[in-house]
Protein backbone atom coordinates (compact mmCIF):
# COMPACT_ATOMS: atom_id res chain seq x y z
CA UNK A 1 7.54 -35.90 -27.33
CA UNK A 2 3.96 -36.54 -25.96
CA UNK A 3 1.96 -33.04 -25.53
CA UNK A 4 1.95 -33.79 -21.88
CA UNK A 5 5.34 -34.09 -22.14
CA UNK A 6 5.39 -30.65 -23.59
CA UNK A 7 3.13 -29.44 -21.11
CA UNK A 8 5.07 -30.24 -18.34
CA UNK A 9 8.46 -28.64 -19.63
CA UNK A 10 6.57 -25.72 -20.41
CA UNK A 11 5.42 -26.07 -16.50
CA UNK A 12 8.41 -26.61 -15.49
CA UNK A 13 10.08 -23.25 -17.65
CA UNK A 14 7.10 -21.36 -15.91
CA UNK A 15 8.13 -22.29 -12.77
CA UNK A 16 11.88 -21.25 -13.24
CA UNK A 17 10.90 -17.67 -15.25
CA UNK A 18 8.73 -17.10 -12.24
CA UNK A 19 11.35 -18.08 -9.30
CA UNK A 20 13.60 -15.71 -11.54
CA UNK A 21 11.77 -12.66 -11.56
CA UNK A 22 10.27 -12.97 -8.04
CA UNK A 23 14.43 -13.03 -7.04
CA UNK A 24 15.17 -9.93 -8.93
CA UNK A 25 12.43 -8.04 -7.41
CA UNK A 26 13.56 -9.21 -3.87
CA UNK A 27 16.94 -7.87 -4.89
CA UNK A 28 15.51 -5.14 -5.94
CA UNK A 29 13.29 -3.77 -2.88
CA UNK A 30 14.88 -2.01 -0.13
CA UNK A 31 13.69 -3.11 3.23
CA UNK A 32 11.32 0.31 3.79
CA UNK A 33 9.76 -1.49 0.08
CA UNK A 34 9.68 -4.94 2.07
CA UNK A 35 8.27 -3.18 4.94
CA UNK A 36 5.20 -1.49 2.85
CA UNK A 37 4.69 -5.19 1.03
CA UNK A 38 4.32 -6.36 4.27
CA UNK A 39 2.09 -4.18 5.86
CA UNK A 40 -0.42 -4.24 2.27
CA UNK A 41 -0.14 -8.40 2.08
CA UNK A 42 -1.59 -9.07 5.77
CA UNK A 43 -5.27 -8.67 6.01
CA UNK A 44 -7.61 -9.10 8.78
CA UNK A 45 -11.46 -10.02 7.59
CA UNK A 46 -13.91 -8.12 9.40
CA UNK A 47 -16.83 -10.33 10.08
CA UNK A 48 -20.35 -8.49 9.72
CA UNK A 49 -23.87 -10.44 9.76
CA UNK A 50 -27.61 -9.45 7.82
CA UNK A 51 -30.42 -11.27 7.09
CA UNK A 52 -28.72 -13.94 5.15
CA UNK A 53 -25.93 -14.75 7.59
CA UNK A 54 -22.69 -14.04 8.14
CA UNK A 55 -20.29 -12.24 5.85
CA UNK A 56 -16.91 -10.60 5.88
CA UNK A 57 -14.97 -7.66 4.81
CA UNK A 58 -11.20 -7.70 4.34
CA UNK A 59 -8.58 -4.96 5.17
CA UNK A 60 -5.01 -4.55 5.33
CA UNK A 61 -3.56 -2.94 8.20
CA UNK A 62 -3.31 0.41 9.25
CA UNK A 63 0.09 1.95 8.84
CA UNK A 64 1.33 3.84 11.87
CA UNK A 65 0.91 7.15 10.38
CA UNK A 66 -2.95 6.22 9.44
CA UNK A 67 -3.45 4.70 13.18
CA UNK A 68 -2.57 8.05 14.25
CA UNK A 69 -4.33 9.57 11.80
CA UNK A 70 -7.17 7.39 12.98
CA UNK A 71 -7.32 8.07 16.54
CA UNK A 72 -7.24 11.58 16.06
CA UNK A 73 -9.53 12.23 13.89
CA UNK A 74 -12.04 9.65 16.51
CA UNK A 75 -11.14 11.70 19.20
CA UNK A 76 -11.84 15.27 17.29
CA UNK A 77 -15.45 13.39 16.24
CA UNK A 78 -15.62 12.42 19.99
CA UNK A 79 -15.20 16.14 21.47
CA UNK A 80 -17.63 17.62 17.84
CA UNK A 81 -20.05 14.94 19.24
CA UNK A 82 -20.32 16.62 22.60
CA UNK A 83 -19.95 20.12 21.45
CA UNK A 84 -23.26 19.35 19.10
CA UNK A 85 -25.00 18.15 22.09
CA UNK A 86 -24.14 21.34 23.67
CA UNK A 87 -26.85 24.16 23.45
CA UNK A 88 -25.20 26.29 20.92
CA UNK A 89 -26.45 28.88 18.78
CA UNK A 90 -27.79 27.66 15.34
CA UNK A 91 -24.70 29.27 13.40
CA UNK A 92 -21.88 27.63 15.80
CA UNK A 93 -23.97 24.12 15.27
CA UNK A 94 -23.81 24.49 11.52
CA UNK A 95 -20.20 25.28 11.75
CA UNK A 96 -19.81 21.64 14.35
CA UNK A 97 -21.94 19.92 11.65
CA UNK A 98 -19.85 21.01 9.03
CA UNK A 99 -16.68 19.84 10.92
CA UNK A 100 -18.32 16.39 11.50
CA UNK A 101 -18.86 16.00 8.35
CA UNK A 102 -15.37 16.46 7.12
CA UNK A 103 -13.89 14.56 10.42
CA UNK A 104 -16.30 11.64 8.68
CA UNK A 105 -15.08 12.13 5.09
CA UNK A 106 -11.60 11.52 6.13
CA UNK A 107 -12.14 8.51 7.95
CA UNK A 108 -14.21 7.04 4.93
CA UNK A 109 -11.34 7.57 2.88
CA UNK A 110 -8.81 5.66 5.15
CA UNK A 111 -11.42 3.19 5.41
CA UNK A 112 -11.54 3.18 1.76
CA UNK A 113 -7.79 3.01 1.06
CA UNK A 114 -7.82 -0.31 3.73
CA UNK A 115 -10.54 -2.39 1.95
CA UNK A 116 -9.12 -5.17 -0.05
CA UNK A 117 -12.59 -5.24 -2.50
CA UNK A 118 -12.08 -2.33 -4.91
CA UNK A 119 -15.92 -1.70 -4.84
CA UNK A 120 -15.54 -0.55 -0.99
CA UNK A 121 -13.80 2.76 -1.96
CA UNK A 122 -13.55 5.67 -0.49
CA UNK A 123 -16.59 6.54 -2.84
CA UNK A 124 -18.74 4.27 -1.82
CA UNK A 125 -18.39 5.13 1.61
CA UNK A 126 -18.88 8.97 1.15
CA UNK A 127 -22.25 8.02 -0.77
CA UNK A 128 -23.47 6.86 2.69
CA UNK A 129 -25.85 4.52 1.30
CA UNK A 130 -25.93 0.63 2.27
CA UNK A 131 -24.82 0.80 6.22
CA UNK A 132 -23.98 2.58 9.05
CA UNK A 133 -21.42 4.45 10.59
CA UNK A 134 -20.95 1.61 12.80
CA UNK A 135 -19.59 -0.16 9.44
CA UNK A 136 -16.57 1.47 8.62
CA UNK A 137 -16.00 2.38 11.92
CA UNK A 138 -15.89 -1.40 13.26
CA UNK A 139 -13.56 -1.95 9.91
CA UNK A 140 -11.09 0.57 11.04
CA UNK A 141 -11.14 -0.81 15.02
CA UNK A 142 -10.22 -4.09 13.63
CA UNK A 143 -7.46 -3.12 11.78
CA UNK A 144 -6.03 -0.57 14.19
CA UNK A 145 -5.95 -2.92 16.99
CA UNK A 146 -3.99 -5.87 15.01
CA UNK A 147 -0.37 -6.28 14.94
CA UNK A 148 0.84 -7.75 11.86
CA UNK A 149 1.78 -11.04 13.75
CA UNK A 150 -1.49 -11.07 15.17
CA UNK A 151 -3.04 -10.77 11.79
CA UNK A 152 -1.00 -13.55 10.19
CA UNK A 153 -2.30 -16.14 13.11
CA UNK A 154 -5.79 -15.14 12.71
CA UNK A 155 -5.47 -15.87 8.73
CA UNK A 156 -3.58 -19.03 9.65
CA UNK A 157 -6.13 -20.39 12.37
CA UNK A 158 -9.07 -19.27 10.19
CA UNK A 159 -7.10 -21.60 6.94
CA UNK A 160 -7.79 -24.64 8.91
């Protein structure tokens, strides 16, 4: 037997010990595991541009629990955003600021938990350093506002 002979059966026994193992997992996950698979396996890439072009950041979706999550902790930012610009006394700003600042914290660690790259953590974003709010708040619109059939068109149409 030729060694690409060899080669190929060993291919080919690859190929079957894979098709094996991917069945028993199937047969293995419930359909609330299937569901969560799902939801981690479609990503939507978040274009962005600087100085040398364009450039993208992928993200799962948002479960429904972390969309909610999402718009209410925009919409408690939102109302801390006018109470700020609110004459208040020093003390009752600090106490705003404060909030903001944890409001912020917990959206950079949903952002972080979305973010395909491992280096985009929820770490990175708390460091502040490299962008703008704008950032990881543009990652999280594009990623609530996708449905996961939406998402798997987009990655489709952008494949061709």
């Amino acid at each position: 037997m030729s060694q690409d002979e060899r080669l190929e059966k060993f291919k080919k026994i690859a190929e079957a010990d894979e098709a094996k193992e991917k069945a028993e997992l199937i047969e293995a996950l419930s359909a609330k595991d299937r569901l969560l698979r799902r939801l981690r396996f479609q990503t939507v890439q978040v274009p962005f541009t600087d100085d040398l072009g364009e450039f993208t950041i992928e993200a799962r979706l948002l479960s429904p629990s972390e969309s909610r999550r999402v718009s209410d902790l925009r919409m408690k930012l939102y109302k801390l955003s006018n109470q700020l610009r609110s004459g208040k006394s020093e003390k009752e700003l600090n106490k705003l600021k404060k909030e903001s600042e944890d409001v912020v914290s917990e959206l950079y660690e949903i952002v972080g938990a979305v973010c395909i790259d491992p280096d985009l953590d929820a770490e990175y974003w708390k460091t502040g350093s490299g962008f703008n709010l704008d950032v990881p708040l543009r990652i999280l619109d594009a990623v609530s506002g996708v449905s996961p059939a939406e998402a798997e068109a987009t990655k489709k149409f952008r494949e061709e």
